[in-house]
Protein backbone atom coordinates (compact mmCIF):
# COMPACT_ATOMS: atom_id res chain seq x y z
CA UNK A 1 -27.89 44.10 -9.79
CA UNK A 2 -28.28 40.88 -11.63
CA UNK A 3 -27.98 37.33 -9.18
CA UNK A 4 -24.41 36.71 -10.89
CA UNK A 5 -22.82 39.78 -10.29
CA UNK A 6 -23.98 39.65 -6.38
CA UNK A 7 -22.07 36.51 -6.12
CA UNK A 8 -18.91 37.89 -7.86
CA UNK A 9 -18.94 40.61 -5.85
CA UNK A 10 -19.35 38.85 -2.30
CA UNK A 11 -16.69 36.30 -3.53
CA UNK A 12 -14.34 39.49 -3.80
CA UNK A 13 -15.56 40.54 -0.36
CA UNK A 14 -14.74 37.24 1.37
CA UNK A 15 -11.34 36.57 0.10
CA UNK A 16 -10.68 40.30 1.57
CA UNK A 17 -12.23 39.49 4.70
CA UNK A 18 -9.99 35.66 5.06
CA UNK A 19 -6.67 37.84 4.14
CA UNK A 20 -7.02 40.08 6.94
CA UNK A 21 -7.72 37.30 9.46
CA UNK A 22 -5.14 34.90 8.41
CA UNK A 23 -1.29 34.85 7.95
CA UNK A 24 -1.59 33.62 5.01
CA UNK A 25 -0.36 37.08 3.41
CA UNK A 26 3.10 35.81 4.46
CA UNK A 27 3.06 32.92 1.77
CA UNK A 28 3.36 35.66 -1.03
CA UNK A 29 3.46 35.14 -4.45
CA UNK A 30 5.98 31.98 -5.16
CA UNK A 31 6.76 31.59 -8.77
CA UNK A 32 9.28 28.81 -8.33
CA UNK A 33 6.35 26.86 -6.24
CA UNK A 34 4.24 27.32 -8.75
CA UNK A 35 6.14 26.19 -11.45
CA UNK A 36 7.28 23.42 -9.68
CA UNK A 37 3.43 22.54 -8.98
CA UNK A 38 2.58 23.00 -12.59
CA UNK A 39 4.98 20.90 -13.73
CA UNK A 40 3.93 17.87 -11.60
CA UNK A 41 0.42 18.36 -12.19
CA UNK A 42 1.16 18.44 -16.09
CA UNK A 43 3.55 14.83 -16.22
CA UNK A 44 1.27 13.38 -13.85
CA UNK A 45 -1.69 14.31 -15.95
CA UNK A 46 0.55 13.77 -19.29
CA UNK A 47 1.53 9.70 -17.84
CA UNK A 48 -2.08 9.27 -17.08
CA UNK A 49 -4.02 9.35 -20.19
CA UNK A 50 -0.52 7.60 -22.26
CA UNK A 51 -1.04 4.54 -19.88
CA UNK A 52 -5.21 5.32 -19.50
CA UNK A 53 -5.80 4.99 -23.70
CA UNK A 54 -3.79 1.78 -23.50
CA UNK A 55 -5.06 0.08 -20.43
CA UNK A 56 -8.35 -1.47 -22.61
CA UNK A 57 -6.17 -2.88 -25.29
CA UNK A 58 -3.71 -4.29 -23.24
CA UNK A 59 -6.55 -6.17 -21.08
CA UNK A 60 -7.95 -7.84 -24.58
CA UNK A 61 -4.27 -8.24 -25.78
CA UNK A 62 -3.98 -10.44 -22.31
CA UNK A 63 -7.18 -12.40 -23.51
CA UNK A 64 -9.65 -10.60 -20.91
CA UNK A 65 -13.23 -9.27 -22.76
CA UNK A 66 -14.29 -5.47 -23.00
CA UNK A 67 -16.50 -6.34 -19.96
CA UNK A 68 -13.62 -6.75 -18.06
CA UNK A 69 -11.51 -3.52 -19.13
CA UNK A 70 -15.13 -1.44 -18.13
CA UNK A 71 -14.77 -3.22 -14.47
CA UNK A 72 -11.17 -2.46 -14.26
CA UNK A 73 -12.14 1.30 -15.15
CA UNK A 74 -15.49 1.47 -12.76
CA UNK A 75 -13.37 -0.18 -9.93
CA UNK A 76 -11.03 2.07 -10.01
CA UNK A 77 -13.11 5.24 -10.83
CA UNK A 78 -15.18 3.75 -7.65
CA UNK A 79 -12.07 3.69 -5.51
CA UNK A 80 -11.07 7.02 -6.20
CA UNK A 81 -14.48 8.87 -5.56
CA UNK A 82 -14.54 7.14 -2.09
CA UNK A 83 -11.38 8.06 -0.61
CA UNK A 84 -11.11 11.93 -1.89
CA UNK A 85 -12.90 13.03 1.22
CA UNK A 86 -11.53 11.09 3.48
CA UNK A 87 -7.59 12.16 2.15
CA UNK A 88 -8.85 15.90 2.06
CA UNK A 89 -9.02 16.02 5.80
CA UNK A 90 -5.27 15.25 6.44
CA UNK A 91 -4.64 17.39 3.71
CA UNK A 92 -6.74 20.44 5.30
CA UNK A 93 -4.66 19.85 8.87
CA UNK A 94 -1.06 20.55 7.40
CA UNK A 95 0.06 17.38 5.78
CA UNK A 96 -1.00 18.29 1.99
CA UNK A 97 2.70 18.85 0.94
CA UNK A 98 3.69 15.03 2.88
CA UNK A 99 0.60 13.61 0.85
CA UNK A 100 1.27 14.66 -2.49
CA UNK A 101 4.51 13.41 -2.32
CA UNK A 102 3.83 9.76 -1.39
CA UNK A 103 1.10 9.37 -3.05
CA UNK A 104 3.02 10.53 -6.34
CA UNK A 105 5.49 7.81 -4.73
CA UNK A 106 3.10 5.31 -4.26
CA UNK A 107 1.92 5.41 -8.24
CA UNK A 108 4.91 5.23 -9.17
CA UNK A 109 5.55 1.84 -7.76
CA UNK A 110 2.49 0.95 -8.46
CA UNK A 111 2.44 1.51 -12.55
CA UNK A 112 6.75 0.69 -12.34
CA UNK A 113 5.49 -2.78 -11.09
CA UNK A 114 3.18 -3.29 -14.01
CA UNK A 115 5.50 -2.63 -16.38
CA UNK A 116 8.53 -4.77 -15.19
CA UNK A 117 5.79 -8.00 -14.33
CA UNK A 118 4.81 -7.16 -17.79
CA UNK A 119 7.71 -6.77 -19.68
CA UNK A 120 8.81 -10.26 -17.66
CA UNK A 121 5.91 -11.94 -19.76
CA UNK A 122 4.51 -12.74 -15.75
CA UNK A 123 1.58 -10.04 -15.85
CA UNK A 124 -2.04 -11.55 -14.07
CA UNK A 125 -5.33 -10.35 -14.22
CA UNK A 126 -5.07 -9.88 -10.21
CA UNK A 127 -1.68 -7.84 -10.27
CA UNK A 128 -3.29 -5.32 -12.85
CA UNK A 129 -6.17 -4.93 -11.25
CA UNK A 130 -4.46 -4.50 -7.53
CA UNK A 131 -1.80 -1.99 -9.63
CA UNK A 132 -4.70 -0.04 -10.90
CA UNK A 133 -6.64 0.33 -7.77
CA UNK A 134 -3.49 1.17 -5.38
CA UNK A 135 -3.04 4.54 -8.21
CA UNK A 136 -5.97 5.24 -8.25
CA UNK A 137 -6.46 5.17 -4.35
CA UNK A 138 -2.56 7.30 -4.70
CA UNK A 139 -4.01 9.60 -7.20
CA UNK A 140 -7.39 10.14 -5.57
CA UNK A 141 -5.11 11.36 -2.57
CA UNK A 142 -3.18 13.56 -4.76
CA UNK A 143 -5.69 15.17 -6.06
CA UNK A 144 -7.55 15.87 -2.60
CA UNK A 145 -4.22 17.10 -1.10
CA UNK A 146 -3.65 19.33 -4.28
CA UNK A 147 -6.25 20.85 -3.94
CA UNK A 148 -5.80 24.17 -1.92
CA UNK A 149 -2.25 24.56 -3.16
CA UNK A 150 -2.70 27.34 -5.43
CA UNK A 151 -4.24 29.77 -2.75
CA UNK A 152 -1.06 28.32 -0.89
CA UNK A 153 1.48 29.36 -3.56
CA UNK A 154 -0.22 32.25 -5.62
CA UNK A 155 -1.42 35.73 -4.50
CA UNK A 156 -5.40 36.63 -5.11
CA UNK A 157 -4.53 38.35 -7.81
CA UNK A 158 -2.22 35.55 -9.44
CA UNK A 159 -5.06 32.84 -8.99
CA UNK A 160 -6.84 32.98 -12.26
CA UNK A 161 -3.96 32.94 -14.58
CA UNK A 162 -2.79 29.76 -12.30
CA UNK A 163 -5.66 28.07 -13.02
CA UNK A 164 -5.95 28.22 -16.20
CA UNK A 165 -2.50 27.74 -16.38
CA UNK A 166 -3.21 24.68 -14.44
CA UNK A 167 -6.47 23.83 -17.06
CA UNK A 168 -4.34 24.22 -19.65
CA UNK A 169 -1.95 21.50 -18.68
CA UNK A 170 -4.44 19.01 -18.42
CA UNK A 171 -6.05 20.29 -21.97
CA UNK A 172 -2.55 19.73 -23.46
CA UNK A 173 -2.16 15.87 -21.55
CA UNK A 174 -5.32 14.92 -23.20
CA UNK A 175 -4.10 15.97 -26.65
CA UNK A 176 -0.33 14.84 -26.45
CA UNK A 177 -0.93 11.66 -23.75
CA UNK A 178 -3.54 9.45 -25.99
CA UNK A 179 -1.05 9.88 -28.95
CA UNK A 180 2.42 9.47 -27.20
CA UNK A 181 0.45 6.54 -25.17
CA UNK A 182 -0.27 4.55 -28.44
CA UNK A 183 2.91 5.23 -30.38
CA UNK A 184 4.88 3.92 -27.32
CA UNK A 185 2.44 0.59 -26.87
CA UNK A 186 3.36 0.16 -30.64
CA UNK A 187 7.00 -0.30 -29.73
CA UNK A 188 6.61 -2.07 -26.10
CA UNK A 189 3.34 -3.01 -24.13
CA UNK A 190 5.47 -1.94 -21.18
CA UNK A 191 6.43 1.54 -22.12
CA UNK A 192 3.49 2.89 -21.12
CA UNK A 193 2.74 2.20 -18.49
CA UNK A 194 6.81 2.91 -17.42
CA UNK A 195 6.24 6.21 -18.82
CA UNK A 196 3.70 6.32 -16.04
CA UNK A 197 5.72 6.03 -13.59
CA UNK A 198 8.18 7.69 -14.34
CA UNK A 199 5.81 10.96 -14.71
CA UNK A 200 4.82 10.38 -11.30
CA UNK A 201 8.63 9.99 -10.22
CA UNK A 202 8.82 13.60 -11.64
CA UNK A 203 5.62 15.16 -9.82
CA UNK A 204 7.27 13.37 -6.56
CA UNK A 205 10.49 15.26 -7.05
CA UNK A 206 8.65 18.34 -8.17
CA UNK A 207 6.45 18.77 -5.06
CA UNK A 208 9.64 17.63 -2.71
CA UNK A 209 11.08 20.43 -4.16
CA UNK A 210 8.54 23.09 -3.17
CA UNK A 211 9.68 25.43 -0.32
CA UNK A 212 6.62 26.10 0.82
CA UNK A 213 5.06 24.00 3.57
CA UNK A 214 1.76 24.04 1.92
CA UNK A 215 0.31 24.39 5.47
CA UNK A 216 -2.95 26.55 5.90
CA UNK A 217 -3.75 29.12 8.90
CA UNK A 218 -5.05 26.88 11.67
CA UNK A 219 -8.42 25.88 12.11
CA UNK A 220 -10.53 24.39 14.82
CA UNK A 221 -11.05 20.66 14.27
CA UNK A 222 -14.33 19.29 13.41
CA UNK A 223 -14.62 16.20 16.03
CA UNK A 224 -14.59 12.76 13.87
CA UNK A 225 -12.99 12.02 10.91
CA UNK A 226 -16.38 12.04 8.92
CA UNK A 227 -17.56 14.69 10.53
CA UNK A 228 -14.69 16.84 8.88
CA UNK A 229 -14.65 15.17 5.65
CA UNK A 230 -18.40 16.42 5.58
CA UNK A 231 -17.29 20.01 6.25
CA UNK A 232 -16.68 21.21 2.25
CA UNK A 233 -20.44 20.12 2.29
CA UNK A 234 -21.55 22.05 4.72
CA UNK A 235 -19.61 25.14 3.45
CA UNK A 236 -20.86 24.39 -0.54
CA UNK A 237 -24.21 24.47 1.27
CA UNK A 238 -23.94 28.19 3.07
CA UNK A 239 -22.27 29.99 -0.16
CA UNK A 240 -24.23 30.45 -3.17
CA UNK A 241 -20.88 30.59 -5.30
CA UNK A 242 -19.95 27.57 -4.72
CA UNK A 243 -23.53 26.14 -4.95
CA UNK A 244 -23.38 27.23 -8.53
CA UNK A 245 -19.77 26.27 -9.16
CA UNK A 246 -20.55 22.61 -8.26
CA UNK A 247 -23.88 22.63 -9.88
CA UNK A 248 -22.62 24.41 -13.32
CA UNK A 249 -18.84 22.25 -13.42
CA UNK A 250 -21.22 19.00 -13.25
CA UNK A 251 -23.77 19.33 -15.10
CA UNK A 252 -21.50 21.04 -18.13
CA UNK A 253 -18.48 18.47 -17.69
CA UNK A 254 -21.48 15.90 -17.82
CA UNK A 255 -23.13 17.43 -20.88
CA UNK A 256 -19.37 17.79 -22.84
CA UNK A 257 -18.32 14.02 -21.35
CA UNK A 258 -21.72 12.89 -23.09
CA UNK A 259 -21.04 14.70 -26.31
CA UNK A 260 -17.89 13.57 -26.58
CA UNK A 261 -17.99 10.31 -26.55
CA UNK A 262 -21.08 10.14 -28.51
CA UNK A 263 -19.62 11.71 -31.27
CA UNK A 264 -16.73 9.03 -31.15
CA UNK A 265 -19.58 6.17 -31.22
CA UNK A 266 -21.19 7.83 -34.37
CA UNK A 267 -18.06 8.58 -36.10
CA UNK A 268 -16.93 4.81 -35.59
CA UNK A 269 -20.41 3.71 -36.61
CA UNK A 270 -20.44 5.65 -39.50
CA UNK A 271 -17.29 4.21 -40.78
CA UNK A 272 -15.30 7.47 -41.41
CA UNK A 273 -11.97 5.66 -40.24
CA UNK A 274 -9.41 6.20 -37.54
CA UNK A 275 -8.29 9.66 -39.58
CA UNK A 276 -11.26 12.06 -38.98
CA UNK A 277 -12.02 10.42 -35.36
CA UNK A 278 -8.29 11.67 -34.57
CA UNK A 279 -8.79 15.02 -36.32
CA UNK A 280 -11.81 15.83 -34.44
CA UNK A 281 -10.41 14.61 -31.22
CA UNK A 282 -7.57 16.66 -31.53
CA UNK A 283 -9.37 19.47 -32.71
CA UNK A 284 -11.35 19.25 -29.89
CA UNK A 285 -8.23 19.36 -27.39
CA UNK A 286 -6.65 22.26 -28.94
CA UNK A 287 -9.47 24.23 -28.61
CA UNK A 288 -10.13 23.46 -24.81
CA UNK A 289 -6.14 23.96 -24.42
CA UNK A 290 -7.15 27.35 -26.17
CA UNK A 291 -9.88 28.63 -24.32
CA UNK A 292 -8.26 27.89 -21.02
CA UNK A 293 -5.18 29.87 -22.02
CA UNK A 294 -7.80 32.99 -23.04
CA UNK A 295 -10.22 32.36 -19.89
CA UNK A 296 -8.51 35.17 -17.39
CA UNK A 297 -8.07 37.89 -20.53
CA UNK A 298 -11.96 37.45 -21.75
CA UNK A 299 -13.26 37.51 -17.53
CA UNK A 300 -11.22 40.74 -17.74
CA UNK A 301 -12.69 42.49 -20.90
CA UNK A 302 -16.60 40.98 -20.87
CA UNK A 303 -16.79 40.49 -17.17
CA UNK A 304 -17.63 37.13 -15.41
CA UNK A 305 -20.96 37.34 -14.73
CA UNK A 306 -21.81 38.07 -18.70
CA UNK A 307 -19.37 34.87 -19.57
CA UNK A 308 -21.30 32.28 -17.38
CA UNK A 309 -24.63 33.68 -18.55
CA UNK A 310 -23.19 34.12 -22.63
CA UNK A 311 -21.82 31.02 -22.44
CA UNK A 312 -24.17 28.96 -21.05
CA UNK A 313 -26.94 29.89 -23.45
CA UNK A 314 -24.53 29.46 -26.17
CA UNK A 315 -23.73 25.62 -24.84
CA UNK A 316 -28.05 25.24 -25.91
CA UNK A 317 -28.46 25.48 -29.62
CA UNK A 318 -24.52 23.86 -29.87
CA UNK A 319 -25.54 20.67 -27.60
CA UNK A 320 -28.67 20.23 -29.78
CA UNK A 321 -26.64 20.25 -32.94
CA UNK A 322 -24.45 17.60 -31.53
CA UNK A 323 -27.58 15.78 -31.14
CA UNK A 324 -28.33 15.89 -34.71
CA UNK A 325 -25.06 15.90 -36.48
CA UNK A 326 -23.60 14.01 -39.15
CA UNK A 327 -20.57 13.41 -40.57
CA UNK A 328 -16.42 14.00 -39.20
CA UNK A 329 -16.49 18.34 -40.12
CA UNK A 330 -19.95 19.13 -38.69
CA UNK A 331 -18.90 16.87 -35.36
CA UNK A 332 -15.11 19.02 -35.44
CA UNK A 333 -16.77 21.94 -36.19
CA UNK A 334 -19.41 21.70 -33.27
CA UNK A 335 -17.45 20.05 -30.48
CA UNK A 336 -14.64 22.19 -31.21
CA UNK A 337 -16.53 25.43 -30.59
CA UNK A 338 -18.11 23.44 -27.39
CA UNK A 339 -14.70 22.38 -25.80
CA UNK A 340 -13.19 26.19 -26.74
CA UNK A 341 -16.20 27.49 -24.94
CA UNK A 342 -16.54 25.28 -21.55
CA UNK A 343 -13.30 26.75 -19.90
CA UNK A 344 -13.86 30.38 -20.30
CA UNK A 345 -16.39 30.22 -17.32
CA UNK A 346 -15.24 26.97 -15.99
CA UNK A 347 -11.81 28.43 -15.35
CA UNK A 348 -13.20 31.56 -13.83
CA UNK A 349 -15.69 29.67 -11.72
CA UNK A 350 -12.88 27.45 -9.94
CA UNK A 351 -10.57 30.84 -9.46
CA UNK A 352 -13.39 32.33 -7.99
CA UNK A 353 -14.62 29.07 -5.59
CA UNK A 354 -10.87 29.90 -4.14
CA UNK A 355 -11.99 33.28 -3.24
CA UNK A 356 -14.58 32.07 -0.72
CA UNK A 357 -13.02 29.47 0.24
CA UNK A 358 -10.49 29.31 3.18
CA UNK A 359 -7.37 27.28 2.50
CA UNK A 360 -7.86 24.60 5.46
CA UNK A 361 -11.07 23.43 3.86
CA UNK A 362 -10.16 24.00 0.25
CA UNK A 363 -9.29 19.86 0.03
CA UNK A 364 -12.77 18.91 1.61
CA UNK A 365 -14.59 21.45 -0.82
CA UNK A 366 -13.17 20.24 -3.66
């Protein structure tokens, strides 16, 4: 039996084994939870990239250079990357539903204070900067705490379609937030960053409303903060799924992040104007928005194991065209059939990684 399908199959073997030793059989299947969770995931995600695309004009609008707008962003990409772990090991204990819900809180003050200073005319370099780091440090939270919820919320058998579901959303934000994000900075510097908040008002009510308690079967405590935080390590380090998971999302998401914004660079050096770029960006986002949608239904008919391996050869000859391309069609053409590609294993992979994983560690794994 080929490497991939041994690891599909023990990752249906686990999950069968951590059923029958936890309670968490007694969750069932929540739809409303669910929906409730996919709805704050999607205006969260929908706020962020409306106030994200405007953030670097509205730092040169303020008279600040593009140097600074890159510090802004690696400051608060920084902050975020450093406190995930820590925030995952509250999360793990029980607290994930208390989490999510002020740290949606917290962003929302946080962006609903940038746009009143700056609709006031008042706005500093230092308040935007402190805004943008307390979200991010919020968000980074949210996102840790998130994490297990859909084992939480949705049965094994439910978990792929709510990931991809869950994919899907954030396709659709990246297509729909850049453009609502601009058109609304057109009208008001402010609204964008109030449409911000506002989405995270939303995900706050959203996960408030969730019945479940989002709390995990008990597990014995690591000893140390750190110590815990260093458990999804340890576990990534004993299961070959979730060895490849990490190693295949990176590297891919790497490769496609690369791509992408290379082909943005050439199309504005080539001087094709702000038309194509859009048409290839979009073009780009409704095909990841479609092959997240079609992720569970092609795992089902080809099997899992062939769509990492298809896939992944495929991903060869297309990056090397990238490479080498010219012109607005050949880019939409090429990273089109990239970003339709990515999520049919990507979505399967993550659906799977919940298989193995237990619930209480789910945040620190990642």
């Amino acid at each position: 039996m080929p490497f991939s399908s041994l690891i599909f199959t023990a990752a249906s073997c686990s999950w069968r084994n951590c059923v029958e030793s936890s309670s968490l059989s007694s969750a069932g299947t929540s739809a409303r939870d669910f929906r409730l969770f996919w709805w704050a995931n999607a205006t969260d995600a929908l706020g962020t990239q409306a106030s994200g695309v405007v953030l670097p004009l509205l730092l040169l609008s303020l008279g600040h250079s593009a140097q600074t707008a890159g510090l802004v962003a690696g400051l608060s990409l920084a902050a975020g990357i450093l406190l995930g772990p820590l925030a995952a090991v509250p999360a793990d204990r029980g607290a994930r539903k208390t989490i999510m819900f002020w740290s949606a809180v917290v962003s929302a003050l946080a962006m609903g204070s940038v746009a009143l200073v700056l609709a006031l005319g008042h706005l500093t370099l230092a308040h935007l900067l402190g805004a943008v780091l307390v979200e991010r440090f919020a968000t980074a939270t949210h996102d840790a705490a998130s994490r297990g919820t859909v084992a939480l919320v949705c049965s094994p058998d439910d978990q792929p379609r709510a990931v991809a579901r869950l994919a899907a959303a954030d396709q659709g934000a990246l297509i729909l937030g850049p453009a609502l994000g601009g058109a609304a900075y057109q009208l008001s510097r402010a609204l964008p960053f109030l449409a911000d908040a506002l989405s995270y008002a939303v995900a706050a009510c959203c996960v408030r409303g969730m019945r479940a308690e989002l709390k995990a079967a008990e597990q014995p405590h690591g000893g140390g903060l750190l110590r815990e935080a260093a458990a999804g390590l340890r576990l990534v380090r004993r299961q070959p799924l979730l060895r490849l998971v990490l190693v295949w999302i990176a590297l891919v998401n790497g490769v496609a992040v690369a791509l992408y914004y290379a082909a943005v660079f050439a199309l504005e050096r080539s001087g094709s104007g702000a038309l194509p770029m859009g048409v290839v960006l979009a073009v780009s986002g409704a095909a990841g928005l479609a092959g997240s949608l079609a992720a569970p239904r092609v795992a089902v008919r080809v099997g899992a194991a062939r769509v990492l391996v298809g896939v992944t050869w495929l991903l060869v000859p297309l990056t090397a065209g990238l490479a080498t391309a010219a012109g607005p069609w050949t880019y939409g053409l090429l990273l089109g059939t990239v970003c339709l590609l990515v999520p049919l294993p990507a979505v399967v992979l993550q659906a799977r990684a919940l298989l193995v994983t237990h619930p209480s560690v789910q945040a620190r794994v990642g």
